[in-house]
N, C-alpha and C. Protein backbone atom coordinates (compact mmCIF):
# COMPACT_ATOMS: atom_id res chain seq x y z
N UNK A 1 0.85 -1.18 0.00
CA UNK A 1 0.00 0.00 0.00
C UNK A 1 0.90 1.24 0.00
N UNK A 2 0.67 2.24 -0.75
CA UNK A 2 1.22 3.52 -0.44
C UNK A 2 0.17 4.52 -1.35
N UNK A 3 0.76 6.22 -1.37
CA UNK A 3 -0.46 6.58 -1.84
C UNK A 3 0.21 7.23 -2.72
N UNK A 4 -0.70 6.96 -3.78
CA UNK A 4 -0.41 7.91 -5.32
C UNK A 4 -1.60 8.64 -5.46
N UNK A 5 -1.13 9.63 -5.51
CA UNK A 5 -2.32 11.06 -6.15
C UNK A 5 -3.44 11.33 -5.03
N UNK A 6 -2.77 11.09 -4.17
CA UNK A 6 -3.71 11.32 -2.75
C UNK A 6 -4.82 10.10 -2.61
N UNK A 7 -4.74 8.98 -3.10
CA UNK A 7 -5.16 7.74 -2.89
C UNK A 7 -4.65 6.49 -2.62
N UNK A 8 -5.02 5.96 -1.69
CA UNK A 8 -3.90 4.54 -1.36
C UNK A 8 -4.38 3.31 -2.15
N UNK A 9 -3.44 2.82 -2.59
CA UNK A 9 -3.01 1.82 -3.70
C UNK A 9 -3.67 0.58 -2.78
N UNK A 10 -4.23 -0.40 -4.01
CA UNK A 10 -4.21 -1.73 -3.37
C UNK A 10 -5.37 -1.57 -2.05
N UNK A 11 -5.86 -0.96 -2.05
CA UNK A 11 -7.37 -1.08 -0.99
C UNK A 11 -8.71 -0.40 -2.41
N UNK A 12 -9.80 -1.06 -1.51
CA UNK A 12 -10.95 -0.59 -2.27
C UNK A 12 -11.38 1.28 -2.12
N UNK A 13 -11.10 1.40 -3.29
CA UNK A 13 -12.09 3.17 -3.91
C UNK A 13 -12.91 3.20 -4.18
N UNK A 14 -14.30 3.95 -3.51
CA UNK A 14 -15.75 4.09 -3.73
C UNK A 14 -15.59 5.72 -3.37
N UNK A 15 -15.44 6.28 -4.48
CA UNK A 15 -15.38 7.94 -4.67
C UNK A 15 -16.96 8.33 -4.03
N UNK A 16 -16.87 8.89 -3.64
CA UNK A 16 -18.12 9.87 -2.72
C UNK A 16 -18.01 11.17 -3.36
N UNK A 17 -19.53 12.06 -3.35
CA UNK A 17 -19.36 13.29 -4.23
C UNK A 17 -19.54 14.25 -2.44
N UNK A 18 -19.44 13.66 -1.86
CA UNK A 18 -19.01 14.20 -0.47
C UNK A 18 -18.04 15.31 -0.02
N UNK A 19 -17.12 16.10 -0.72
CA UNK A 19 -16.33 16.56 -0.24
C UNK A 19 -16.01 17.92 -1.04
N UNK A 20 -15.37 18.75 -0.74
CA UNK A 20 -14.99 20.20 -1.37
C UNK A 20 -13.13 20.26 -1.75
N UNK A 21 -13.05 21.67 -2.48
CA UNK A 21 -11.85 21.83 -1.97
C UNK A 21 -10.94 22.49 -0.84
N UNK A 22 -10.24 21.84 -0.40
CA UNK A 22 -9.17 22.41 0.52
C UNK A 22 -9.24 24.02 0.45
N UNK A 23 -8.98 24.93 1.10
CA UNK A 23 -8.61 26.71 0.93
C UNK A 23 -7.25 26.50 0.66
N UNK A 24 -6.41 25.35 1.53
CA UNK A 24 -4.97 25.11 1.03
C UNK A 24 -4.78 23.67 1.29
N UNK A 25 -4.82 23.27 -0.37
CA UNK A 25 -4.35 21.65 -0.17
C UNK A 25 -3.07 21.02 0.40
N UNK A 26 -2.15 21.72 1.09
CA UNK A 26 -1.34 21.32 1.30
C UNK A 26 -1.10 21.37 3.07
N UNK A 27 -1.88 22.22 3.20
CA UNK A 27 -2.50 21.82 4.55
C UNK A 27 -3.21 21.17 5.49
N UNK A 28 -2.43 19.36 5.52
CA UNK A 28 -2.81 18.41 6.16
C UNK A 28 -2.14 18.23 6.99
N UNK A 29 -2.62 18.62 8.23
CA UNK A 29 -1.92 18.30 9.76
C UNK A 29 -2.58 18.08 10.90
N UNK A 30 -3.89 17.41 10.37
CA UNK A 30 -4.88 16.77 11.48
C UNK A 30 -5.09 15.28 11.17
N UNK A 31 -5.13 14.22 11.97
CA UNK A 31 -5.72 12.80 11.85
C UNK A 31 -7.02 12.71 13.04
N UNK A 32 -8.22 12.59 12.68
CA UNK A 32 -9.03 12.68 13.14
C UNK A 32 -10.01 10.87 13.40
N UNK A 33 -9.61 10.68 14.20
CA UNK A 33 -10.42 9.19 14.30
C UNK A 33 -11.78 9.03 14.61
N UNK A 34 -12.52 8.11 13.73
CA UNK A 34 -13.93 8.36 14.35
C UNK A 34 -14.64 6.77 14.30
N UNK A 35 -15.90 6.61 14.70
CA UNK A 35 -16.04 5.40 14.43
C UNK A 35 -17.78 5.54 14.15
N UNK A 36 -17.89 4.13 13.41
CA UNK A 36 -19.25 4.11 12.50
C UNK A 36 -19.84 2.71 12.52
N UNK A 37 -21.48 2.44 12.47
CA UNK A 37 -22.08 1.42 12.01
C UNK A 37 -23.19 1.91 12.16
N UNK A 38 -23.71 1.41 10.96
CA UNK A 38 -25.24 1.05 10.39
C UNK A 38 -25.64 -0.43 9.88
N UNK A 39 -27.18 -0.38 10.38
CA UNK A 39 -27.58 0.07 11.44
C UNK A 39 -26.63 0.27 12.54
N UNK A 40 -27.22 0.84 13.52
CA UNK A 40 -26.12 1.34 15.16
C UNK A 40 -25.94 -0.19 15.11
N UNK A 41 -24.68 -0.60 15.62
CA UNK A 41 -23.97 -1.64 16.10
C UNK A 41 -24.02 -3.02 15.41
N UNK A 42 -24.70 -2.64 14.45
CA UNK A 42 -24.57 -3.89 13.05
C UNK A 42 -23.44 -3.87 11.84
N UNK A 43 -22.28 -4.87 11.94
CA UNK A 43 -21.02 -4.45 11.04
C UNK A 43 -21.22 -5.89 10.23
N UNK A 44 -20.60 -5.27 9.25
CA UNK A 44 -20.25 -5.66 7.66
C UNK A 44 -21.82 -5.74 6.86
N UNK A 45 -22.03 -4.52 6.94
CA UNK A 45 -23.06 -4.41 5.94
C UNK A 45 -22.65 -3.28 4.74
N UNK A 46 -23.19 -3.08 4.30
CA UNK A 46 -23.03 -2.04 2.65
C UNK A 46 -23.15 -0.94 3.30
N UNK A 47 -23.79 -0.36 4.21
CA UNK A 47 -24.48 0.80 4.46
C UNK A 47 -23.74 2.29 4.83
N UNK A 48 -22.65 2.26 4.96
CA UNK A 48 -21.63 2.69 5.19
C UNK A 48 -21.37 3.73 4.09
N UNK A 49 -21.09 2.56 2.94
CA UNK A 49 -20.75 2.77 1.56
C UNK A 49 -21.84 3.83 0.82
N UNK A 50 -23.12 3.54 1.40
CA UNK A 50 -24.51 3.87 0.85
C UNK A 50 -24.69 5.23 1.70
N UNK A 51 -24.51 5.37 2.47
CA UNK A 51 -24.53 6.86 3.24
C UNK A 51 -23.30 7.89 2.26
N UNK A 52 -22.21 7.57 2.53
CA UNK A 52 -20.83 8.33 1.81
C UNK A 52 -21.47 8.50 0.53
N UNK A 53 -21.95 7.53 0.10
CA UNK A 53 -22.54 8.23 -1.46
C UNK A 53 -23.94 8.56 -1.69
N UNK A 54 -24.94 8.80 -1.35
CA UNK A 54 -26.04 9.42 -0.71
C UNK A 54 -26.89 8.58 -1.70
N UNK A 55 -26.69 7.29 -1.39
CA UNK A 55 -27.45 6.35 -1.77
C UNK A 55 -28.44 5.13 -0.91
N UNK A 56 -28.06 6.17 0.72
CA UNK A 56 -29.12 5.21 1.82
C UNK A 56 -30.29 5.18 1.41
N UNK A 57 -30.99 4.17 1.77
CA UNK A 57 -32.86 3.66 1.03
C UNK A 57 -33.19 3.79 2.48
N UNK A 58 -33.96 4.67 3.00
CA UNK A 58 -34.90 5.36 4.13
C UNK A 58 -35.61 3.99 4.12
N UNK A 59 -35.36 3.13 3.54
CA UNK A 59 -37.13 2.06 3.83
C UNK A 59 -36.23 0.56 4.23
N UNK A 60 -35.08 0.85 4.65
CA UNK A 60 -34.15 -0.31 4.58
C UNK A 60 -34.02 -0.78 6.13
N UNK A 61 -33.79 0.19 6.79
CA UNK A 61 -33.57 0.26 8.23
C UNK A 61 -34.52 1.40 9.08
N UNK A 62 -35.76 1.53 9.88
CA UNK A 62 -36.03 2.71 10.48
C UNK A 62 -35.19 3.51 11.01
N UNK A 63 -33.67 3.41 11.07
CA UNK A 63 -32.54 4.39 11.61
C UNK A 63 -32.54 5.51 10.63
N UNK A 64 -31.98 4.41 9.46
CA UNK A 64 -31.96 5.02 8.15
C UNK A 64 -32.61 6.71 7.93
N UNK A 65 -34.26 6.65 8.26
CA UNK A 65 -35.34 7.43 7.59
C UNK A 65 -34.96 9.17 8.45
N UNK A 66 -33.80 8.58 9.27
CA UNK A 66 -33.50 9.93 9.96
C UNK A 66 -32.08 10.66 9.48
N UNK A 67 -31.62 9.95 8.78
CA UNK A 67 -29.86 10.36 8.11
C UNK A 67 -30.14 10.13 6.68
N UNK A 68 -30.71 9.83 5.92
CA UNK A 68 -30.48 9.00 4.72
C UNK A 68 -30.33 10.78 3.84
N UNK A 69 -30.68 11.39 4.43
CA UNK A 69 -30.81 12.69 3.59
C UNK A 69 -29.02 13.83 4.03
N UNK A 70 -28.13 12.85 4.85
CA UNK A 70 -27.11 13.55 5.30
C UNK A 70 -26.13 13.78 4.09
N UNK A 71 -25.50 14.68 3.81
CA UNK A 71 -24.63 14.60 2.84
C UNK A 71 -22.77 14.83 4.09
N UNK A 72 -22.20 13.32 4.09
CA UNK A 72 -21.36 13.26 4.69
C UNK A 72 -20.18 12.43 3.98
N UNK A 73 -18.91 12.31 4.50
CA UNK A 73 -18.32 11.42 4.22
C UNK A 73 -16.80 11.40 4.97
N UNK A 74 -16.39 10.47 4.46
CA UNK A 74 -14.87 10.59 5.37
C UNK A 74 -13.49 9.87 4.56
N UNK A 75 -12.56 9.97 4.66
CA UNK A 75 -11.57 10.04 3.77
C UNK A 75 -11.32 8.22 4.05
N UNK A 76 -11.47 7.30 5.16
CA UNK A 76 -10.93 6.29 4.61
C UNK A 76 -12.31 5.56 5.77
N UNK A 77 -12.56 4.44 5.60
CA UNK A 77 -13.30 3.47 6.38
C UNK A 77 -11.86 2.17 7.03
N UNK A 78 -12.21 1.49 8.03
CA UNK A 78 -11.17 0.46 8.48
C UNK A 78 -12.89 -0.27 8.64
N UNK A 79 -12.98 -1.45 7.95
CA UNK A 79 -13.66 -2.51 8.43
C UNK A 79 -13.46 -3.33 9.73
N UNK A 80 -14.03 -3.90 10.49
CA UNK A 80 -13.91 -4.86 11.33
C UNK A 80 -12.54 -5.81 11.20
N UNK A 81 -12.65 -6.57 9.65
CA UNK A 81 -12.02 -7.35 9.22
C UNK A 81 -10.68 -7.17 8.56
N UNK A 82 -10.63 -5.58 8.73
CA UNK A 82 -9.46 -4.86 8.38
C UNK A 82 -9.01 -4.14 6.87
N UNK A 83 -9.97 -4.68 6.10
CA UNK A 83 -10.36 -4.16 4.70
C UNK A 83 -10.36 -2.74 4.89
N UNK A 84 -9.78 -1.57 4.22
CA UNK A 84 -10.18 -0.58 3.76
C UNK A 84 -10.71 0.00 2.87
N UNK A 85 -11.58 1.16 3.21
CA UNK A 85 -12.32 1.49 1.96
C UNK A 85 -11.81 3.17 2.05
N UNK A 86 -11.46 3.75 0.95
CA UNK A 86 -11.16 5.13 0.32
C UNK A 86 -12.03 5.86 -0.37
N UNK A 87 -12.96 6.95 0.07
CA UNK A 87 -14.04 7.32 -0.52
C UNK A 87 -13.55 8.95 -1.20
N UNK A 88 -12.89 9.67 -0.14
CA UNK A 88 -12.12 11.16 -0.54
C UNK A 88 -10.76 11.01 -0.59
N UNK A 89 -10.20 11.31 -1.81
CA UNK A 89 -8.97 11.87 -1.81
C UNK A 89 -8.18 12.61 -0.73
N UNK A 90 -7.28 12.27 0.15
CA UNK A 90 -6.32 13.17 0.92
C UNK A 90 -6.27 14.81 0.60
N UNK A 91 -6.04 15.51 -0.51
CA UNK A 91 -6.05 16.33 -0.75
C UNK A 91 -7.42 17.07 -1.01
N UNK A 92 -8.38 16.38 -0.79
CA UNK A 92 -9.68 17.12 -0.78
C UNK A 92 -10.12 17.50 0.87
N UNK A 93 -11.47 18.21 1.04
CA UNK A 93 -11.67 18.26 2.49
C UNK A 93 -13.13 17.16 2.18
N UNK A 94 -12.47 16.17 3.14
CA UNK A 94 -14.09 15.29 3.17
C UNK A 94 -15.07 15.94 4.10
N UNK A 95 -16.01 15.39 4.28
CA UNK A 95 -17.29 15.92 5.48
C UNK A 95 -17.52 15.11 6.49
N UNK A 96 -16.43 15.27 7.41
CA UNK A 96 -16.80 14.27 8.85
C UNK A 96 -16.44 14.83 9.56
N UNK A 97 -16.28 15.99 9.98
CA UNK A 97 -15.91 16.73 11.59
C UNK A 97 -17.07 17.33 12.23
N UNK A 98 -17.88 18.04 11.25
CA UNK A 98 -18.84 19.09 11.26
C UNK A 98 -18.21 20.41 11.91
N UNK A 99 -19.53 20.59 13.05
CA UNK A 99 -18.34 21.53 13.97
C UNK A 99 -17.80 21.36 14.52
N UNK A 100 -17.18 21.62 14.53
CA UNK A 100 -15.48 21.49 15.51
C UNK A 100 -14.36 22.57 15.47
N UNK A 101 -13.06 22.14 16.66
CA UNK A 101 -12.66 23.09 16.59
C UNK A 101 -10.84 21.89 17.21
N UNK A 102 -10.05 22.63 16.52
CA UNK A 102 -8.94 21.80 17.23
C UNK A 102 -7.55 23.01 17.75
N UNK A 103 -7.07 22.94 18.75
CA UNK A 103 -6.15 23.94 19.12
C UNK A 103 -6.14 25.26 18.65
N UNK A 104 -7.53 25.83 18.77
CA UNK A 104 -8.21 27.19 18.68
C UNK A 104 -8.39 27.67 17.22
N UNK A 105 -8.59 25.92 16.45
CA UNK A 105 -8.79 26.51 15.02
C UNK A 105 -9.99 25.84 14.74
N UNK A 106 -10.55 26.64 14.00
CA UNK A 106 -12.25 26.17 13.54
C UNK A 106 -12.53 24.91 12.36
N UNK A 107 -13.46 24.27 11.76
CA UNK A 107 -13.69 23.89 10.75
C UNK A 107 -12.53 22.72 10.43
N UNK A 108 -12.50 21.55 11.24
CA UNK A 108 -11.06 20.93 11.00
C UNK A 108 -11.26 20.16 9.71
N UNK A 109 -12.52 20.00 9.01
CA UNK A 109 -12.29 19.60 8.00
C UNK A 109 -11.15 20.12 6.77
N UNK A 110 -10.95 21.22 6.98
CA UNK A 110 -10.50 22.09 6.49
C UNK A 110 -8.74 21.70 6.29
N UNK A 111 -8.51 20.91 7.67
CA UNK A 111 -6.73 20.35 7.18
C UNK A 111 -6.78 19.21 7.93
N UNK A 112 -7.43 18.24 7.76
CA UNK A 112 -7.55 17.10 8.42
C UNK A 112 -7.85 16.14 7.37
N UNK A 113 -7.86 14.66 8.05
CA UNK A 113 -7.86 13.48 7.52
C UNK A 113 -8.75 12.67 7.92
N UNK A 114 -10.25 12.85 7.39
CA UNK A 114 -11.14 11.61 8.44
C UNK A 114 -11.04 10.30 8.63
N UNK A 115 -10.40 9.10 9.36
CA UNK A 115 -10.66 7.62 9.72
C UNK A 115 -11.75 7.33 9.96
N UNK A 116 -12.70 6.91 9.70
CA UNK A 116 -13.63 5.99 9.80
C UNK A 116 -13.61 4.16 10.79
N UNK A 117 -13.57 3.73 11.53
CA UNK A 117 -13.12 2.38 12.29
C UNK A 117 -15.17 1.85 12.21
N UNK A 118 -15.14 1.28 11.51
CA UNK A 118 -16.08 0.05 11.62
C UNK A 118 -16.73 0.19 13.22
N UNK A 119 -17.70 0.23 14.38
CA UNK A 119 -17.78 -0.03 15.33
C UNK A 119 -18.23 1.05 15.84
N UNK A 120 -18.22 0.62 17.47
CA UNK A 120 -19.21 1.99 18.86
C UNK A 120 -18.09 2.10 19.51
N UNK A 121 -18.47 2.95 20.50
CA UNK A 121 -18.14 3.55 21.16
C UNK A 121 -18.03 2.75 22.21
N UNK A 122 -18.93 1.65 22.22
CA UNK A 122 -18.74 0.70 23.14
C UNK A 122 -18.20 -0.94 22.99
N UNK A 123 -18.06 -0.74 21.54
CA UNK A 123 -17.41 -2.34 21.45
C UNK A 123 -16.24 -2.31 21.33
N UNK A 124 -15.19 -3.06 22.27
CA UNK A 124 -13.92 -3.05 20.99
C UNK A 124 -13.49 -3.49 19.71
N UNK A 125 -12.83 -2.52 19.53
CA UNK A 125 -12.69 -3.03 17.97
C UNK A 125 -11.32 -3.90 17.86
N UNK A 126 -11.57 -4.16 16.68
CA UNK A 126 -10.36 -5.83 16.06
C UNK A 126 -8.90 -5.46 16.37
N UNK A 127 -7.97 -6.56 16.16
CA UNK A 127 -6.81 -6.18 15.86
C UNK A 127 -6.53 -6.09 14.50
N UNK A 128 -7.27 -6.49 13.95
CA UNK A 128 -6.81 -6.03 12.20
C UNK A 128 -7.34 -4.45 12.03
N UNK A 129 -8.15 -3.98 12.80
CA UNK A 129 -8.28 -2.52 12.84
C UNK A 129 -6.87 -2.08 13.37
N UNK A 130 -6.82 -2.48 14.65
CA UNK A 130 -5.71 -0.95 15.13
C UNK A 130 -4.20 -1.52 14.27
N UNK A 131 -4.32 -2.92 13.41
CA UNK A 131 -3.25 -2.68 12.83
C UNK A 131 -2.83 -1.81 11.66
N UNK A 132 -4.11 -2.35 10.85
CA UNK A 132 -4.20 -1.33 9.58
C UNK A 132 -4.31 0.20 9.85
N UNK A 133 -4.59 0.69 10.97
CA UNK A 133 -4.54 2.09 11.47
C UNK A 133 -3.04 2.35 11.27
N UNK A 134 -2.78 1.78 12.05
CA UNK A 134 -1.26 1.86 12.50
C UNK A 134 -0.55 2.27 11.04
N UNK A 135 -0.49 0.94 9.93
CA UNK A 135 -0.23 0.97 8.92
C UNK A 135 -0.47 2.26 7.92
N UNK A 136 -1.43 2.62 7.90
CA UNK A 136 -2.04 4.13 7.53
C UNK A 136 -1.69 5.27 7.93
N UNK A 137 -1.72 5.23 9.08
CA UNK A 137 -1.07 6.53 9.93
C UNK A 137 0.42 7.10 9.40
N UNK A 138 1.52 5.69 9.58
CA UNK A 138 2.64 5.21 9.66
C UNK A 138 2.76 5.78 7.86
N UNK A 139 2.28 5.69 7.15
CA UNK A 139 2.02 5.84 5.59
C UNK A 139 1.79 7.44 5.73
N UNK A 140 0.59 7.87 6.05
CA UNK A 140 0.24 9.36 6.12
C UNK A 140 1.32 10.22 6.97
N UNK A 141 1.45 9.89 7.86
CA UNK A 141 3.04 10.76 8.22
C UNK A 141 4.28 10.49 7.20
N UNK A 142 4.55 9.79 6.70
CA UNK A 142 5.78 10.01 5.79
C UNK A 142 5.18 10.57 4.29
N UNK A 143 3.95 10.73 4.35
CA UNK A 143 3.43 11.32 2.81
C UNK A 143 3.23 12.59 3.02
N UNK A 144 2.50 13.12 4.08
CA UNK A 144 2.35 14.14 4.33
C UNK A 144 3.04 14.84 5.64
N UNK A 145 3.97 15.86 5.10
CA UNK A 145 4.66 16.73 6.18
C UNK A 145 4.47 17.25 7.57
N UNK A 146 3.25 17.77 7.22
CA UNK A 146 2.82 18.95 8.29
C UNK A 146 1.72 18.20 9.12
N UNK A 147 1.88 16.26 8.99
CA UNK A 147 1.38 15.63 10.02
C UNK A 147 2.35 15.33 11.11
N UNK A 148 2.11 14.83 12.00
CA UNK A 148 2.74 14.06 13.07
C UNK A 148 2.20 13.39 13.97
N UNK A 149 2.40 12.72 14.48
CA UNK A 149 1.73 11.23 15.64
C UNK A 149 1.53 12.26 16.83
N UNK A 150 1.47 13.54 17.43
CA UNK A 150 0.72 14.16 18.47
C UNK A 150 -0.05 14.89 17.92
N UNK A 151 -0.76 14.87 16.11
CA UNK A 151 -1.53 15.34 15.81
C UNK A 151 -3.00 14.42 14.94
N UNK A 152 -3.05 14.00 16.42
CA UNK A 152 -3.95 12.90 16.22
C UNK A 152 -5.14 12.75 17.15
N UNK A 153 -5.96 12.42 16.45
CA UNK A 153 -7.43 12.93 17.58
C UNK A 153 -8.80 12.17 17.78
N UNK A 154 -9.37 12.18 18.88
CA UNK A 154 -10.78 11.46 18.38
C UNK A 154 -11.58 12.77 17.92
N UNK A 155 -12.76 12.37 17.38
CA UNK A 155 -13.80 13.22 17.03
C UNK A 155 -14.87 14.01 17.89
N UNK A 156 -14.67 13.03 19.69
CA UNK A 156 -14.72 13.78 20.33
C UNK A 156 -14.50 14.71 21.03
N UNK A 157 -12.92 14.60 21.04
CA UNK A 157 -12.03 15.90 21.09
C UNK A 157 -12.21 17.04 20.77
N UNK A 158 -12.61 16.92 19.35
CA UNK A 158 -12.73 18.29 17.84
C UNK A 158 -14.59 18.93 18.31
N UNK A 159 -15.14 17.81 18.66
CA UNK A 159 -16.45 18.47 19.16
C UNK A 159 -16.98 18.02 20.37
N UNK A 160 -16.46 18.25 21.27
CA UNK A 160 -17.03 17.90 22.67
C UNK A 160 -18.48 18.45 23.12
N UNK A 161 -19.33 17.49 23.79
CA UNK A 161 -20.26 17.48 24.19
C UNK A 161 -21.27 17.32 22.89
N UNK A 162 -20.79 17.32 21.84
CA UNK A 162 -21.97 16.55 20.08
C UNK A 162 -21.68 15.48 19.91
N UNK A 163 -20.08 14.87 19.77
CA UNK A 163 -19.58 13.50 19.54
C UNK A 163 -19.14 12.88 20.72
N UNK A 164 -19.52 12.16 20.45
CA UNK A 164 -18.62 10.76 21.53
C UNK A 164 -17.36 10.10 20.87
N UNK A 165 -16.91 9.83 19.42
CA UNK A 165 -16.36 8.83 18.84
C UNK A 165 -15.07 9.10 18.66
N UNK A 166 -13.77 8.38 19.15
CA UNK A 166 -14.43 6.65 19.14
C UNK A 166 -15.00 6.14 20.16
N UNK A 167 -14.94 6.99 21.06
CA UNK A 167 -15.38 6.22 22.84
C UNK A 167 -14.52 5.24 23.48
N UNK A 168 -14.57 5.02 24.48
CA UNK A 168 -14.29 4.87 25.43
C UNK A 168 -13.42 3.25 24.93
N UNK A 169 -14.21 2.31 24.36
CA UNK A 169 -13.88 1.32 23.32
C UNK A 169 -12.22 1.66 22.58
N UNK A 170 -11.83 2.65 22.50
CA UNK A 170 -10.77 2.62 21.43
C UNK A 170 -9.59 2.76 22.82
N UNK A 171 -8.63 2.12 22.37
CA UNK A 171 -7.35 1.80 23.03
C UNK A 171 -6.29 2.76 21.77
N UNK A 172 -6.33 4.05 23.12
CA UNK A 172 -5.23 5.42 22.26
C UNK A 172 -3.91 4.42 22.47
N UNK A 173 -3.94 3.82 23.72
CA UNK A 173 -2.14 3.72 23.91
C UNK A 173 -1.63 1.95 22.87
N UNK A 174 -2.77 1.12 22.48
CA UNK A 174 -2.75 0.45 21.89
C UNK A 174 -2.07 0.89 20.81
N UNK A 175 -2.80 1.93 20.16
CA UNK A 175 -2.54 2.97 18.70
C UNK A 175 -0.97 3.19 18.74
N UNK A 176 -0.54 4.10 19.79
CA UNK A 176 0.57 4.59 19.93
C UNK A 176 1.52 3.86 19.99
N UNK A 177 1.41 2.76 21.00
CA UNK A 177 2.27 1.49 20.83
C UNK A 177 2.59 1.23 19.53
N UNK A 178 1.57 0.65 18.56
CA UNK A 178 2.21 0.43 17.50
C UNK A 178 2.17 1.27 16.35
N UNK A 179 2.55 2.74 16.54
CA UNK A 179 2.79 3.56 15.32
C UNK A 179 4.63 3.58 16.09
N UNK A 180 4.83 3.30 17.46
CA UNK A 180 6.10 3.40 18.05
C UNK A 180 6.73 2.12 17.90
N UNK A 181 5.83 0.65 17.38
CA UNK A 181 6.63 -0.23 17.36
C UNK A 181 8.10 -0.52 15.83
């Protein structure tokens, strides 16, 4: 895996019309972790895929009939099973922070990198997740400069008291361990 043209090689691409441009594309120096399932706490389904591209069916799930109209997305998904999925280009700004704010700067979509992890807030997640994280991270810091491994975040961080994610479930020092191994 590595990334050409702001996309990583050798994992699955499902382009999302989700995202804008950068004010300055070269300003990526946020990793923002978050975590996801649809339905809530049901994994390896499509639905994921079907939200990022604003193709949720409101009549599929009653969760559904309350988001299906969201226009969101996020720069990479980590499956359960460790599969990745790439929906925004690195150099674009995807739509997964909302509001937020990180070390007194607004709008982190704006120089950030959304992760996506399969899962709640309350389950733990796999080891083929926090490896392929690892792997990614470990990739996105040597691709991009103006990242670094203390510029790394949950999503509840960036919006406290709206998000929870990843919760309580995600093992930071797990992470750190092995972006240090």
């Amino acid at each position: 895996m590595k990334v050409d043209c702001h996309w990583l090689t050798d994992i699955t691409q499902i382009p999302s019309p989700n995202f804008n441009e950068r004010n300055d594309p070269t300003d990526i120096s946020l990793l923002v972790i978050h975590c996801i399932s649809l339905p809530p706490s049901e994994f390896g389904t499509p639905y994921i895929d079907h939200l990022f591209c604003n193709q949720l069916d409101p009549e599929k799930h009653p969760y559904f009939r309350d988001i299906y109209q969201l226009t969101v997305s996020s720069h990479l998904l980590i499956r359960r099973t460790g599969e990745i999925v790439q929906y925004v280009p690195f150099d674009k700004c995807a739509w997964h922070a909302g509001k937020s704010e990180y070390e007194g700067r607004e709008r982190c979509n704006d120089f950030s990198i959304g992760i996506e992890l399969e899962g709640t807030e309350l389950i733990e997640y796999t080891e083929a997740q926090y490896l392929q994280l690892a792997a990614v991270i470990r990739l996105l810091l040597a691709t991009y400069p103006q990242l670094s491994a203390d510029r790394i975040t949950g999503h509840s961080d960036i919006a406290p008291g709206r998000k929870t994610d990843p919760g309580a479930s995600f093992n930071w020092q797990k992470l750190f361990s092995l972006l240090n191994a």
